[in-house]
Protein backbone atom coordinates (compact mmCIF):
# COMPACT_ATOMS: atom_id res chain seq x y z
CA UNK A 1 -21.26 24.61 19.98
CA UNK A 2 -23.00 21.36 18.98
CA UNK A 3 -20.61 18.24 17.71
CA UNK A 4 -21.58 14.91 16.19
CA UNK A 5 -18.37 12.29 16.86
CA UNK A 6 -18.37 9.39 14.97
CA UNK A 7 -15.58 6.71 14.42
CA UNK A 8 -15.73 5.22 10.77
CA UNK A 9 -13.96 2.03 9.74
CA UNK A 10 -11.56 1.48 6.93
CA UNK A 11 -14.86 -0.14 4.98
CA UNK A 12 -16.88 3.40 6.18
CA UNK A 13 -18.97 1.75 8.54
CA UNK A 14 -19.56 3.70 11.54
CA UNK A 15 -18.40 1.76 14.62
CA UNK A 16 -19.46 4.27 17.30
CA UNK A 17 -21.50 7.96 17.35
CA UNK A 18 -21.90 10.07 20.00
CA UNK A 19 -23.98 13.73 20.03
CA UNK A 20 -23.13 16.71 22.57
CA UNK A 21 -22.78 19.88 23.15
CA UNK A 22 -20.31 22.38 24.46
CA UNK A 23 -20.17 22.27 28.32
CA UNK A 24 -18.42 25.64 28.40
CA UNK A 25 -18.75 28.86 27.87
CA UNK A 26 -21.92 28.24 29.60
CA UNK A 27 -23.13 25.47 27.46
CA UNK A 28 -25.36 22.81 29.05
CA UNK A 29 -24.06 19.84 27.35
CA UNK A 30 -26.88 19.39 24.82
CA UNK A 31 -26.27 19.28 20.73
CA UNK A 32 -28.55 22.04 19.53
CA UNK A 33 -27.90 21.74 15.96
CA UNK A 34 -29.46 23.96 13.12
CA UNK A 35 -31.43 20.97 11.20
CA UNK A 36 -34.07 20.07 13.76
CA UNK A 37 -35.39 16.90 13.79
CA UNK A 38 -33.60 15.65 10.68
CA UNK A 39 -30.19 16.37 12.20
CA UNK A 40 -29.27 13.09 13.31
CA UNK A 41 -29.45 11.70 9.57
CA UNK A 42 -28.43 15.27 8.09
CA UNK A 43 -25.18 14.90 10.31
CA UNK A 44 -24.35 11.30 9.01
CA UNK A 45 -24.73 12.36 5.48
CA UNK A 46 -22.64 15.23 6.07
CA UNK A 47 -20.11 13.32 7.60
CA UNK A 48 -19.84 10.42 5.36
CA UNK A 49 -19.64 12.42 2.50
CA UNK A 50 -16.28 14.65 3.85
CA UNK A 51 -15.43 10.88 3.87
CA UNK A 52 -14.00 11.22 -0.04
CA UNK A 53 -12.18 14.07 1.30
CA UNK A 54 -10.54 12.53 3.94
CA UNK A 55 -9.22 9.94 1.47
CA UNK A 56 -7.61 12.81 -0.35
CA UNK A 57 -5.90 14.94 2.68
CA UNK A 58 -4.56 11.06 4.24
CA UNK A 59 -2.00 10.90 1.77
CA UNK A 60 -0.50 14.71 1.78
CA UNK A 61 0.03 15.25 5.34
CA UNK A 62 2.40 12.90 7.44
CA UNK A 63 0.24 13.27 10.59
CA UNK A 64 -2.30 11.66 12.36
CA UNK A 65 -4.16 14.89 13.26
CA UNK A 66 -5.91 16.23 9.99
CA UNK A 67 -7.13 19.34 11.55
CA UNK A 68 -10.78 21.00 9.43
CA UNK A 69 -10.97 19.07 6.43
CA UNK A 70 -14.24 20.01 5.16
CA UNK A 71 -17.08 22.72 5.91
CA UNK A 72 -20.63 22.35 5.20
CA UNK A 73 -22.03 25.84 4.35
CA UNK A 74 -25.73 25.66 4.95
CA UNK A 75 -25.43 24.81 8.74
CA UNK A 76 -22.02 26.44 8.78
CA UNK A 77 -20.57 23.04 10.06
CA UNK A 78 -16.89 22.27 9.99
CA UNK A 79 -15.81 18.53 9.82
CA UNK A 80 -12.16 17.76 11.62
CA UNK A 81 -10.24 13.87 11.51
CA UNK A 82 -8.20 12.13 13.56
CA UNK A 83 -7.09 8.91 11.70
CA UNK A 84 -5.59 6.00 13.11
CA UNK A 85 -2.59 3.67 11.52
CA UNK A 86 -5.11 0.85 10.73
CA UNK A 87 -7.17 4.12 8.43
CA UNK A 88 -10.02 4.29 11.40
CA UNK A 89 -11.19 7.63 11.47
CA UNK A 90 -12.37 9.68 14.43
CA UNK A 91 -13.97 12.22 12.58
CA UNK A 92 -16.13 15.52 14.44
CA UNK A 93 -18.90 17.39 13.12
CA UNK A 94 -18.48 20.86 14.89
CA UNK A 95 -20.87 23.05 14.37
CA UNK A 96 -21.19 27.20 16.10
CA UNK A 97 -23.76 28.34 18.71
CA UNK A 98 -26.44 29.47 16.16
CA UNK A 99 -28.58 32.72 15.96
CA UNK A 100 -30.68 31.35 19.01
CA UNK A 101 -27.93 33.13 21.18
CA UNK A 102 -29.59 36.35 22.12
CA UNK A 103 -28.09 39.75 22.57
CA UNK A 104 -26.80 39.91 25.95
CA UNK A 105 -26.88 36.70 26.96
CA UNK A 106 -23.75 35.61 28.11
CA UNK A 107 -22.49 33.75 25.00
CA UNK A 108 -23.05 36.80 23.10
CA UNK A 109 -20.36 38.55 25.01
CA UNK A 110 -17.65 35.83 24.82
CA UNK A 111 -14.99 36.92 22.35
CA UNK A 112 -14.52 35.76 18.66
CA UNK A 113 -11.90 33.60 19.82
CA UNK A 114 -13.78 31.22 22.10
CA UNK A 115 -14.51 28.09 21.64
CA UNK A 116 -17.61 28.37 21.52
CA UNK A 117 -18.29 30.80 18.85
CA UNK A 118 -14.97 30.15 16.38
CA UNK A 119 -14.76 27.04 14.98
CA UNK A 120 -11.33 27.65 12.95
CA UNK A 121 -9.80 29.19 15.47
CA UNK A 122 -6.26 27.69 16.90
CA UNK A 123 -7.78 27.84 20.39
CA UNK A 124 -10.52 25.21 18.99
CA UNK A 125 -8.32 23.41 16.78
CA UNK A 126 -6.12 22.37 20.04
CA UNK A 127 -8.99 21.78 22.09
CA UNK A 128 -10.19 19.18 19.21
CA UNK A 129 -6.66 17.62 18.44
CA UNK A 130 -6.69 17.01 22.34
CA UNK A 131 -10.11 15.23 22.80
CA UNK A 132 -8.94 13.50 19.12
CA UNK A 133 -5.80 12.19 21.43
CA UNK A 134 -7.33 11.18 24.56
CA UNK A 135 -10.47 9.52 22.28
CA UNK A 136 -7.36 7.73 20.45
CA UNK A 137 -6.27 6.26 23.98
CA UNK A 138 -9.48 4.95 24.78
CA UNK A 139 -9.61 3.20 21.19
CA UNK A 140 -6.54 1.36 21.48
CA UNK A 141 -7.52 0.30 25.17
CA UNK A 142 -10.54 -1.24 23.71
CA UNK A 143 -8.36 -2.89 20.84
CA UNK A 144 -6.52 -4.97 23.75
CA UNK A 145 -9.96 -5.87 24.84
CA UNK A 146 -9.98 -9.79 23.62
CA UNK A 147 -13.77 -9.45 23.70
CA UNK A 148 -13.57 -6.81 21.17
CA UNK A 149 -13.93 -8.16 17.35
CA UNK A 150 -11.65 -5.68 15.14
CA UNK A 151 -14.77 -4.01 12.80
CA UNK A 152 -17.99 -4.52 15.05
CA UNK A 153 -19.76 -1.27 16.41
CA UNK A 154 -18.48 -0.60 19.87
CA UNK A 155 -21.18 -1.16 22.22
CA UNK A 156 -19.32 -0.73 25.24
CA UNK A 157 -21.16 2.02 28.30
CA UNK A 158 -17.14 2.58 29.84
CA UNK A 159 -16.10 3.56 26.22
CA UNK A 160 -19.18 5.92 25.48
CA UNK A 161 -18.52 7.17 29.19
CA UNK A 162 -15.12 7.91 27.98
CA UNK A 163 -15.62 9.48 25.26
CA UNK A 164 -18.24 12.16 27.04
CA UNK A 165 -15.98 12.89 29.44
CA UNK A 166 -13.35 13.57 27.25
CA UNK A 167 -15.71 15.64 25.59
CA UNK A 168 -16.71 17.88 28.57
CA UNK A 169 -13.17 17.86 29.37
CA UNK A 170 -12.26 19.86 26.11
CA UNK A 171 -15.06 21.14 24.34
């Protein structure tokens, strides 16, 4: 599976991104999403515009966690949100091991419950909420940071470090 994580600030101004790919299930680690070349912008637009609909679900749920908000058909993308008490959102572009998977190879024979290959199942929806929650922990740790301005794009390498190993941690 191939994710695009980006944190957007209450003005919806991305403040950090960060591309990879499943490391299990036999993943390598590497996005391999559907749109090619274009799929850096492709994801941005995709994200920013489940934006609006982020906006909506806020106000009907109580928690934190949003779970799949939104689901691009063409690429057969889902978009899931975290959002914070100051309306940051960590929001995750998730998107299935495509046809490229061939017949017998060994993600072919992993069940329809995997990670890997179900990205509304409860067994992914945990393993997101949990790298949404340990990604949350790193945030506020670089909130205390009194070198960090409240609204700039994180440039830090320990928090992009983080954040990739909380990503091969769960995904």
């Amino acid at each position: 599976m191939s994710y695009y994580f980006v944190v957007v600030s209450p003005t919806d101004t991305p403040l950090f991104e960060y591309t990879f790919g499943s490391s299990k299930a036999g993943g390598n680690g590497q996005a391999h999403f559907r749109n090619g070349e274009s799929s850096r912008y492709m994801n941005q637009f995709i994200v920013h515009a489940a934006i609006d609909v982020v906006e909506e679900v806020q106000w009907l749920s109580p928690n934190m966690w949003l779970k799949v908000i939104d689901h691009y058909a063409p690429t057969s993308s889902h978009i899931s949100c975290f959002i914070t008490g100051t309306n940051v959102r960590f929001m995750l572009l998730h998107q299935p091991g495509g046809p490229a998977a061939a017949a017998g190879s060994r993600t072919s024979t992993l069940s329809s419950s995997s990670i890997a290959q179900n990205p509304t199942s409860p067994q992914t929806e945990e393993a997101i909420r949990q790298f949404m929650t340990e990604v949350y922990e790193i945030w506020v740790k670089t909130l205390m940071n009194p070198f960090y301005k409240i609204g700039d794009e994180i440039k830090s390498p320990v928090f992009r470090t983080r954040v990739a190993a909380a990503g091969r941690k769960w995904m």
